[in-house]
C-alpha atoms as a PDB file:
ATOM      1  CA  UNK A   1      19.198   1.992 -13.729  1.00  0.00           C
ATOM      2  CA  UNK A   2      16.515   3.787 -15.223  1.00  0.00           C
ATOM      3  CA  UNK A   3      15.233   2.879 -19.044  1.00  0.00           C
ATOM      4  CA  UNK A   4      12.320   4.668 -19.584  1.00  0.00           C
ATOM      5  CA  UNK A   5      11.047   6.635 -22.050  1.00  0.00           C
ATOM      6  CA  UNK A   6       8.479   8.580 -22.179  1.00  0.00           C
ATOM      7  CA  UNK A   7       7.493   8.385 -25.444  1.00  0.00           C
ATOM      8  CA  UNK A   8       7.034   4.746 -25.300  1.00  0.00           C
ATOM      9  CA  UNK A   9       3.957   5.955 -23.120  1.00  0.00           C
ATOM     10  CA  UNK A  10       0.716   5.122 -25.468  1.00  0.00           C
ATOM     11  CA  UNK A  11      -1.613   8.306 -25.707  1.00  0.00           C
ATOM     12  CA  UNK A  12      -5.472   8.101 -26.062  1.00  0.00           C
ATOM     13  CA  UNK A  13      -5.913   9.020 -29.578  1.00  0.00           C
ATOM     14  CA  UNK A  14      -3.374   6.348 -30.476  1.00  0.00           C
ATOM     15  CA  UNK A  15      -6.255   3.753 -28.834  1.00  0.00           C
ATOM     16  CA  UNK A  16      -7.878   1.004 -30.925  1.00  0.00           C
ATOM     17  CA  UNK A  17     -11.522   0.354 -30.406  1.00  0.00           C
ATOM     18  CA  UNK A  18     -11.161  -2.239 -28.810  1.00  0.00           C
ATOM     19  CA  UNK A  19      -8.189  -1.017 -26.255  1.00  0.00           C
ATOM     20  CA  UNK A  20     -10.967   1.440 -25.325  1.00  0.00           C
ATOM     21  CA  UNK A  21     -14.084  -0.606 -25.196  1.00  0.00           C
ATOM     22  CA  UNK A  22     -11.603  -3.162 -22.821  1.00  0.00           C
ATOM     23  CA  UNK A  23     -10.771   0.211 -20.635  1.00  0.00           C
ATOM     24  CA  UNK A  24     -14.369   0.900 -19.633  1.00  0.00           C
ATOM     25  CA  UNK A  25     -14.245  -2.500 -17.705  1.00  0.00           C
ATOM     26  CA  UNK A  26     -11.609  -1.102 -15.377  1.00  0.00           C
ATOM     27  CA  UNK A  27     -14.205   0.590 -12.706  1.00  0.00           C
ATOM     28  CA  UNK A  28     -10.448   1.830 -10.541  1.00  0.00           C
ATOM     29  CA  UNK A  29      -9.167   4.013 -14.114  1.00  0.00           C
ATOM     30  CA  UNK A  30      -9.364   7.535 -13.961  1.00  0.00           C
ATOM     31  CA  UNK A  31      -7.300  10.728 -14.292  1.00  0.00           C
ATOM     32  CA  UNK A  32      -3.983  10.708 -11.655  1.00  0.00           C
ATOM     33  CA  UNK A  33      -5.253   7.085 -10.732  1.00  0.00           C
ATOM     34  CA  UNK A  34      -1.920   4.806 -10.940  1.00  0.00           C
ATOM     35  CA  UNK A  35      -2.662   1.305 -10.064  1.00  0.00           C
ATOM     36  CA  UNK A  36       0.037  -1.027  -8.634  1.00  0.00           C
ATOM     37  CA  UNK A  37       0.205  -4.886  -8.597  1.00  0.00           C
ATOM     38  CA  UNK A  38       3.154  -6.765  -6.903  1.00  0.00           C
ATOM     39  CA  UNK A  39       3.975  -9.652  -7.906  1.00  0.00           C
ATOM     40  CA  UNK A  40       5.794 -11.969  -5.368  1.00  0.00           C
ATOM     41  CA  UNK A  41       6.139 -15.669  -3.965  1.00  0.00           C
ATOM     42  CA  UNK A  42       8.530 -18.954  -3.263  1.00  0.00           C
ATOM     43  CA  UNK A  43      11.914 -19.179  -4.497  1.00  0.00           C
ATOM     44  CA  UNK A  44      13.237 -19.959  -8.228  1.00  0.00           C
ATOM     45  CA  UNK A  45      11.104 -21.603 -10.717  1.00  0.00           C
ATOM     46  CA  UNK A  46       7.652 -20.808 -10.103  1.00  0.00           C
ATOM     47  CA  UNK A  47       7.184 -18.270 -13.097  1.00  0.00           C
ATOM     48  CA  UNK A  48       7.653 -15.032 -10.929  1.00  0.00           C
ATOM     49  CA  UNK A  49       9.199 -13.339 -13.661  1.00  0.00           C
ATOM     50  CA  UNK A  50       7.109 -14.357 -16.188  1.00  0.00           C
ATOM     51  CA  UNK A  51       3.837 -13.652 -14.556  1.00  0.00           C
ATOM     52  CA  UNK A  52       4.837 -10.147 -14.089  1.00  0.00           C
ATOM     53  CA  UNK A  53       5.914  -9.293 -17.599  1.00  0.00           C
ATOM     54  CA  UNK A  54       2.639 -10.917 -19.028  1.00  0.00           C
ATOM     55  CA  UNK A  55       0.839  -9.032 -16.581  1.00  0.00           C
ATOM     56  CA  UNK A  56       2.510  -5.963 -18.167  1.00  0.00           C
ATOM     57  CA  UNK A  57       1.908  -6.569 -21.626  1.00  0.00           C
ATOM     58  CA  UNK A  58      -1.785  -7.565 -21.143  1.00  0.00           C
ATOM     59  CA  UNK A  59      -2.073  -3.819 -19.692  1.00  0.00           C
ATOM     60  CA  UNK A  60      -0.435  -2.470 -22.232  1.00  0.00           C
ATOM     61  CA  UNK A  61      -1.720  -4.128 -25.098  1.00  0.00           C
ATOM     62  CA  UNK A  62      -4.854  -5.209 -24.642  1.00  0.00           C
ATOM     63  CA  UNK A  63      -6.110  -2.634 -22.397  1.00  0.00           C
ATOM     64  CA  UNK A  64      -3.662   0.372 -23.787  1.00  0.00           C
ATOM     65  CA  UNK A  65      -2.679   1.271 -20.591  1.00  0.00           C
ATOM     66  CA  UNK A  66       0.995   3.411 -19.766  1.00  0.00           C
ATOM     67  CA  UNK A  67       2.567   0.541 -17.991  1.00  0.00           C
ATOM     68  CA  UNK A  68       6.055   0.493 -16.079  1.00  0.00           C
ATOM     69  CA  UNK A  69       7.783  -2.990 -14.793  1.00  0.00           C
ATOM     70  CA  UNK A  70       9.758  -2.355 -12.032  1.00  0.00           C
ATOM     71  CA  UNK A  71      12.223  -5.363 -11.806  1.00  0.00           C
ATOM     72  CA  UNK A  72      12.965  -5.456  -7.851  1.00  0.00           C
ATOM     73  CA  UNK A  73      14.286  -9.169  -7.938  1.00  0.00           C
ATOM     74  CA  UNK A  74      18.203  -8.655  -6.271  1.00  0.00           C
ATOM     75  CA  UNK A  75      19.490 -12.075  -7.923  1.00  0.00           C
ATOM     76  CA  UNK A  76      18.637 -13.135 -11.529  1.00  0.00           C
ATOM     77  CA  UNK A  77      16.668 -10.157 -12.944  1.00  0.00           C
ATOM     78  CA  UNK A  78      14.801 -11.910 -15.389  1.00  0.00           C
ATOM     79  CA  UNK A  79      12.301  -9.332 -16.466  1.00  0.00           C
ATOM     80  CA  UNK A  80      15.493  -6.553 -16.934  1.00  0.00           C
ATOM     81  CA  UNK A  81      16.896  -9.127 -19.384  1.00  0.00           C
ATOM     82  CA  UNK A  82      13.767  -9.995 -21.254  1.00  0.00           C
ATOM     83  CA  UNK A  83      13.432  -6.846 -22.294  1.00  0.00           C
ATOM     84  CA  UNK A  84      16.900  -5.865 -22.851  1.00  0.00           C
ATOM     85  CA  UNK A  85      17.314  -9.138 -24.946  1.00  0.00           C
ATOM     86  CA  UNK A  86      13.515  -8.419 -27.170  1.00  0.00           C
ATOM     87  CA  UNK A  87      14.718  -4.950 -27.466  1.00  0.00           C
ATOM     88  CA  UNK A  88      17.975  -5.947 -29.087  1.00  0.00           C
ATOM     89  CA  UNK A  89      16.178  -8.416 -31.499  1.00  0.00           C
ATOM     90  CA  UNK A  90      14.364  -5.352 -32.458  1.00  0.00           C
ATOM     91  CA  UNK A  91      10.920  -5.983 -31.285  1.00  0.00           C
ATOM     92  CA  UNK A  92      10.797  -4.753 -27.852  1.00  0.00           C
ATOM     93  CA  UNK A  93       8.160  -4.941 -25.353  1.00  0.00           C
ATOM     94  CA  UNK A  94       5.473  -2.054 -25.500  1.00  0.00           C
ATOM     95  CA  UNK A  95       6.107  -1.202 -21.448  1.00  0.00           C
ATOM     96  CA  UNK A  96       9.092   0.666 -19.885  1.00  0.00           C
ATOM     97  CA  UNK A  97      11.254  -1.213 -17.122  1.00  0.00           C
ATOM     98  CA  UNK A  98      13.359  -0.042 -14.121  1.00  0.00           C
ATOM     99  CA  UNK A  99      15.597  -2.165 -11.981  1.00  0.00           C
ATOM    100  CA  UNK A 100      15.362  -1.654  -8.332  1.00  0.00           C
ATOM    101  CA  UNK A 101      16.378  -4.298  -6.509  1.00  0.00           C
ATOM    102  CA  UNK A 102      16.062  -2.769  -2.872  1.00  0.00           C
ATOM    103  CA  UNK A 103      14.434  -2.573  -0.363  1.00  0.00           C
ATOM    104  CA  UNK A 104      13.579   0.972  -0.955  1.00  0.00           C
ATOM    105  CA  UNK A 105      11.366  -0.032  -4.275  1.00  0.00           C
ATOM    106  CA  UNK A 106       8.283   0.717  -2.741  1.00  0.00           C
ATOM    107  CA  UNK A 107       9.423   4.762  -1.823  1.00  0.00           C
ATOM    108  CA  UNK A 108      10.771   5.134  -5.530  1.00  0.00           C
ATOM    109  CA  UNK A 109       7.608   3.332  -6.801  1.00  0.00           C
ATOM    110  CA  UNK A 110       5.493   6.672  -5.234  1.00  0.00           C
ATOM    111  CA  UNK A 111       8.347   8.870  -5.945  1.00  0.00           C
ATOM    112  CA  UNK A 112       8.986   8.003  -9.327  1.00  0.00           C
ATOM    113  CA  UNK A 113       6.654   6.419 -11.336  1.00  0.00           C
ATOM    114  CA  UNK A 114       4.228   9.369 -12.000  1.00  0.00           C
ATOM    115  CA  UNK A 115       2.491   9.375 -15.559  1.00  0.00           C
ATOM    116  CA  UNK A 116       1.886   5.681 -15.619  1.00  0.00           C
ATOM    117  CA  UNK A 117      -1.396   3.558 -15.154  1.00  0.00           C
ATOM    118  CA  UNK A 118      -0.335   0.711 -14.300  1.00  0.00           C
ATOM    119  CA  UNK A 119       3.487  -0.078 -12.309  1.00  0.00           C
ATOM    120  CA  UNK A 120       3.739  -4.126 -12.098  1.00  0.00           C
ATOM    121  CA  UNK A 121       6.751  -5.031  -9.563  1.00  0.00           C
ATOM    122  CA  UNK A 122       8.430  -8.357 -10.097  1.00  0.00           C
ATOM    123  CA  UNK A 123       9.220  -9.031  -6.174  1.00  0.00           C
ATOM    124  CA  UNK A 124      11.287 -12.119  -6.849  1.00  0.00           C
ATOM    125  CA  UNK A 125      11.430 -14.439  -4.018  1.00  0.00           C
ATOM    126  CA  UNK A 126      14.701 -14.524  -2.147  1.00  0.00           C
ATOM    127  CA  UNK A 127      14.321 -10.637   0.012  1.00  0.00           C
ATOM    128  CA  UNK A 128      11.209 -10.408   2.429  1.00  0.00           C
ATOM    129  CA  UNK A 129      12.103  -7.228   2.705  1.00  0.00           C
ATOM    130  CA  UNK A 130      11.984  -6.146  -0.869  1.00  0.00           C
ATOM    131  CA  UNK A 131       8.471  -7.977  -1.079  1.00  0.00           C
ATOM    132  CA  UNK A 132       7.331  -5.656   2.322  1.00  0.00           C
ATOM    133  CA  UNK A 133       8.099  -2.857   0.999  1.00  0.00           C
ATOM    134  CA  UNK A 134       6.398  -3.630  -2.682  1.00  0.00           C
ATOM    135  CA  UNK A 135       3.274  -4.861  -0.659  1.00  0.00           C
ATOM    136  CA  UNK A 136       3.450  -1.384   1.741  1.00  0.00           C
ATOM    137  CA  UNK A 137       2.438   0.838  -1.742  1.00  0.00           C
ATOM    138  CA  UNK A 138       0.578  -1.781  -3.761  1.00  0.00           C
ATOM    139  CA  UNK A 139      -3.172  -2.236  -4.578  1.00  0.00           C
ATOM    140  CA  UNK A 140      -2.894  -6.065  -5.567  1.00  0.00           C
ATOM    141  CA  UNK A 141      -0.759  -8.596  -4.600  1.00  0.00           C
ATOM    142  CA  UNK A 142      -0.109 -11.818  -6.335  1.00  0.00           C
ATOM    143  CA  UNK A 143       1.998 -14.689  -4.367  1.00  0.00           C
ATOM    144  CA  UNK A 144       2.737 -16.628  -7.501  1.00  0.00           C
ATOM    145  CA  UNK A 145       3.067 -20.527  -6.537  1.00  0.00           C
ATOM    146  CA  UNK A 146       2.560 -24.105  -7.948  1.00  0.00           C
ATOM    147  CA  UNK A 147       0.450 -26.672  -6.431  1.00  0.00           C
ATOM    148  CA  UNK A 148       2.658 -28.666  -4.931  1.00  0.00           C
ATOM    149  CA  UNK A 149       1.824 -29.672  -1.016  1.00  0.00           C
ATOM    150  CA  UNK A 150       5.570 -28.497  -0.033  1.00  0.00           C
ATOM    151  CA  UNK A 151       4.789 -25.152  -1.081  1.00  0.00           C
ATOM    152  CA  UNK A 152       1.877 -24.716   0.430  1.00  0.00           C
ATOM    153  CA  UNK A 153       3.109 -25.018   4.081  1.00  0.00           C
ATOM    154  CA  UNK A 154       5.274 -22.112   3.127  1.00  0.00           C
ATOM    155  CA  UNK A 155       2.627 -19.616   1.908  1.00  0.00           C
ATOM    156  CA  UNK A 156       1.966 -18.443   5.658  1.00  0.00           C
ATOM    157  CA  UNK A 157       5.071 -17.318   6.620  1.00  0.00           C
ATOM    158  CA  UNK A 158       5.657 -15.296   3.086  1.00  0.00           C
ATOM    159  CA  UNK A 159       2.843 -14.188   2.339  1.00  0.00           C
ATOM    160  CA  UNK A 160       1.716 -13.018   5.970  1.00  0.00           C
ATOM    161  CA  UNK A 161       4.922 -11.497   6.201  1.00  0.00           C
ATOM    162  CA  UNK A 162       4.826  -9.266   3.628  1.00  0.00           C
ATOM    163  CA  UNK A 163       1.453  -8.038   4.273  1.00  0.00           C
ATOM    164  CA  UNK A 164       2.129  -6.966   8.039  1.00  0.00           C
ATOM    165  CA  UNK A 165       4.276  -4.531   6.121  1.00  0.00           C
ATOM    166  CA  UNK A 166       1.385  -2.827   4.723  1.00  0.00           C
ATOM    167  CA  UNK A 167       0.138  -1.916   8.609  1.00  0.00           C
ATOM    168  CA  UNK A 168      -2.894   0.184   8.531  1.00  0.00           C
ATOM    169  CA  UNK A 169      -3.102   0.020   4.582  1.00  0.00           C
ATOM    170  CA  UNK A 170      -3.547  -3.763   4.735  1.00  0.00           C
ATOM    171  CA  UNK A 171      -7.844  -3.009   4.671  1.00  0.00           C
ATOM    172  CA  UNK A 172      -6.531  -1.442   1.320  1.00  0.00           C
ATOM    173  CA  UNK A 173      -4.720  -4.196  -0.549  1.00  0.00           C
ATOM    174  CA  UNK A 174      -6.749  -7.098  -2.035  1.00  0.00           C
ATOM    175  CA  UNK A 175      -3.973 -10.447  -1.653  1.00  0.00           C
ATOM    176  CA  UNK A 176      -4.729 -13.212  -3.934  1.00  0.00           C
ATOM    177  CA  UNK A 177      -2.311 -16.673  -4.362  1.00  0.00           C
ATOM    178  CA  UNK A 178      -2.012 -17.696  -8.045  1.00  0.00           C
ATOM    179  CA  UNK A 179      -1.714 -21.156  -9.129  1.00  0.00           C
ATOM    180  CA  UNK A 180       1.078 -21.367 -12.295  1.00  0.00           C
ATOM    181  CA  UNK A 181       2.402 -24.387 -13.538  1.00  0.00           C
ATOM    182  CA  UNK A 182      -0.151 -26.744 -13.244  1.00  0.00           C
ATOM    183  CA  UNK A 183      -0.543 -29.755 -14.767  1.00  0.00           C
ATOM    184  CA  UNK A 184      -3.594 -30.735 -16.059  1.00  0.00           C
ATOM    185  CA  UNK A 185      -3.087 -34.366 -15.639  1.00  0.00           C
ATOM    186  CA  UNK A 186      -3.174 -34.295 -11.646  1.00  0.00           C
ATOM    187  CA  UNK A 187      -6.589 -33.083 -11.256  1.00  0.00           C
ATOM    188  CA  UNK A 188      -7.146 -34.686  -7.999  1.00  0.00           C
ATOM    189  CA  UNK A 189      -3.680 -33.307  -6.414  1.00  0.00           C
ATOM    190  CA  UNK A 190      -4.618 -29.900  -7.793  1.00  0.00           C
ATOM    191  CA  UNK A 191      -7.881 -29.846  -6.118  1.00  0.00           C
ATOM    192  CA  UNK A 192      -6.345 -30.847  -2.655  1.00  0.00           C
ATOM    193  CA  UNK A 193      -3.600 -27.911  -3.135  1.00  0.00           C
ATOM    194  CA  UNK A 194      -6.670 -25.667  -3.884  1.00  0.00           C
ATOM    195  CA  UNK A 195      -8.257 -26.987  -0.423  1.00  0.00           C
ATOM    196  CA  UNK A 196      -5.000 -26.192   1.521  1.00  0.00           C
ATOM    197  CA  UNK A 197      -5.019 -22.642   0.392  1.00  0.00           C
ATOM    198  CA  UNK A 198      -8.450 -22.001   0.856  1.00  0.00           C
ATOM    199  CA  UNK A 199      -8.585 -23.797   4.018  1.00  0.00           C
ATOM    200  CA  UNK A 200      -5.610 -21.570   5.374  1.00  0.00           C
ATOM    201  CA  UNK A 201      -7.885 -18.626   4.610  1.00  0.00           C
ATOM    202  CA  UNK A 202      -6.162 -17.676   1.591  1.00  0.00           C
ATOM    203  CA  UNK A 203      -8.431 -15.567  -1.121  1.00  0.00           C
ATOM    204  CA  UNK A 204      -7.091 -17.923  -4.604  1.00  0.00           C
ATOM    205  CA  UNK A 205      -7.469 -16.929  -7.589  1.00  0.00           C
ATOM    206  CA  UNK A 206      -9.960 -18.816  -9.718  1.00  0.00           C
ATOM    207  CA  UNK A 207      -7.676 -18.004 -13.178  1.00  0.00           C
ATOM    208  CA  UNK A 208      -4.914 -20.535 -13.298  1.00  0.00           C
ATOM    209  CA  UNK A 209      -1.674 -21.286 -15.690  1.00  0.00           C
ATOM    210  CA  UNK A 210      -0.957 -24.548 -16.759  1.00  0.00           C
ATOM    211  CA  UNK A 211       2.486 -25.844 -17.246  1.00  0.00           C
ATOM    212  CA  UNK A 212       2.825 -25.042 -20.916  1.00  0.00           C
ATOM    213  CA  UNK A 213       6.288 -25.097 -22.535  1.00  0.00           C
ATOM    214  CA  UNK A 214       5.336 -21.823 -24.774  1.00  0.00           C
ATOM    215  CA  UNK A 215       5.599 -19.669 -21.699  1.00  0.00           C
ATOM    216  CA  UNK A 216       8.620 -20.941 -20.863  1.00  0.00           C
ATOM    217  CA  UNK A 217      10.128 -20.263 -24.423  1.00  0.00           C
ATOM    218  CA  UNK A 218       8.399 -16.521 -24.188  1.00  0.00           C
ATOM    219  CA  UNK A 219      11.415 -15.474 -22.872  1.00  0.00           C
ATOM    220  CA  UNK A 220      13.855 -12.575 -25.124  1.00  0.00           C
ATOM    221  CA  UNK A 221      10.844 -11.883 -27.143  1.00  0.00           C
ATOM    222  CA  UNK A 222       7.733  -9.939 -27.389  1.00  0.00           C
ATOM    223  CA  UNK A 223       4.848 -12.687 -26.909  1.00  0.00           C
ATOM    224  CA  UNK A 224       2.178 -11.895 -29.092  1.00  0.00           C
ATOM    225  CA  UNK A 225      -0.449 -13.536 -27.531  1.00  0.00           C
ATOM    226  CA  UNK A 226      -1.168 -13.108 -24.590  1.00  0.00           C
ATOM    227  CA  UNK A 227      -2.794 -16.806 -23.784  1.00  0.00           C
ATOM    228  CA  UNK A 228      -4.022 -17.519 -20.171  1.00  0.00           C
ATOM    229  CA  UNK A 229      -2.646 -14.361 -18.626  1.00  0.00           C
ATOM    230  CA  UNK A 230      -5.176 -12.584 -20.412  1.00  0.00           C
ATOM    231  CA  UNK A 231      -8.064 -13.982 -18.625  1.00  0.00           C
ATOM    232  CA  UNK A 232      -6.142 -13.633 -15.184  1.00  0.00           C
ATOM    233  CA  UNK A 233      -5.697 -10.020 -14.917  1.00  0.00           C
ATOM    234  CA  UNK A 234      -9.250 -10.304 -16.308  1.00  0.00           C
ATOM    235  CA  UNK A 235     -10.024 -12.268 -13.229  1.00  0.00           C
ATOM    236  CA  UNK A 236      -8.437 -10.017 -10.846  1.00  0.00           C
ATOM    237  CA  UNK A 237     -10.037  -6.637 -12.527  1.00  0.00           C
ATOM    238  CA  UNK A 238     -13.587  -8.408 -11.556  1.00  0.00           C
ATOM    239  CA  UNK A 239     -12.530  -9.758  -7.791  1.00  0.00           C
ATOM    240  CA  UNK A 240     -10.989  -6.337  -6.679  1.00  0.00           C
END
């Protein structure tokens, strides 16, 4: 299914000040440069989904950026109908979207994605293959969890799995597990899940997302702020 547009694409002139001033942080932006983040982890309920289309918007809007979600999840499709459903309340989100839910995404992600800056690919979490081949074309990846112990004994297997795909690229791809959901009141169990990871050799990211019920109601619109995701992908842009 392809939705995009191309003159949804922001041009330069169109830039605020401060769109520019944020993209002279980003040391990898350049002409023909095309930067690609996939976004991956657990099963159902995690925030997958929504970590990928915040991802999206905070390179679109904040840092003007041409951004393209590719929605590669082969079950629910949750990004594909947030912005079908914010689109048909008339205030769409200010990135285009294609659903490819195959194992094939990364090969149409180099095929087909030229004239973009940024392509963010919502993994899911129930095809290892789909997350392979993602991870064999990607820059970043992001293994979105919670800190729960449970989960963290299945990191390994996931996330190593996905980057043998990358093979001789894998010196290439900086890997970083993101905490979402996390509850502010277990501090303590937090810091132990933060142990595990980091223990396991795991790089984590140091920008986290508490379990805040405005995320959750984000969903079928255009979110015009862009909270603690903002200071993620800030995060990331400094540890790559």
């Amino acid at each position: 299914m392809t939705t995009t547009n191309p003159e949804s694409i922001p041009r330069s002139e169109a830039l605020s000040e401060a769109q520019t001033q944020a993209r002279a942080t980003l040391a990898w932006l350049r002409p023909g440069k095309k930067k690609v983040i996939a976004i991956g982890g657990l099963k159902g309920g995690v925030g997958k989904s929504t970590m990928s289309v915040f991802v999206a918007l905070v390179y679109a809007v904040h840092y003007g950026l041409r951004v393209l979600l590719v929605d590669a999840d082969p079950l629910s499709q949750t990004a594909y109908d947030w912005h079908r459903l914010a689109k048909k309340k008339g205030d769409p989100l200010p990135f285009d979207i294609e659903t490819w839910p195959h194992a094939r995404v990364g090969q149409r992600v180099l095929d087909d994605t030229d004239g973009y800056d940024v392509v963010v690919i919502d993994c899911g979490g129930e095809s290892s293959d789909i997350f392979g081949s993602a991870v064999a074309v990607c820059d970043q990846v992001l293994f979105v969890t919670s800190p729960r112990k449970a989960e963290m004994r299945r990191i390994k297997g996931s996330l190593d799995g996905a980057l043998s795909a990358a093979k001789d690229r894998i010196a290439e791809i900086d890997a970083y597990v993101v905490f979402t959901r996390v509850k502010n009141a277990r501090a303590s169990h937090n810091e132990a899940a933060r142990n595990l990871v980091r223990g396991a050799g795991y790089d984590l990211l140091s920008s986290e997302v508490p379990d805040l019920v405005d995320y959750e109601d984000a969903m079928e619109t255009h979110p015009k702020e862009l909270g603690h995701y903002l200071n993620l992908v800030q995060t990331l842009e400094v540890a790559a």
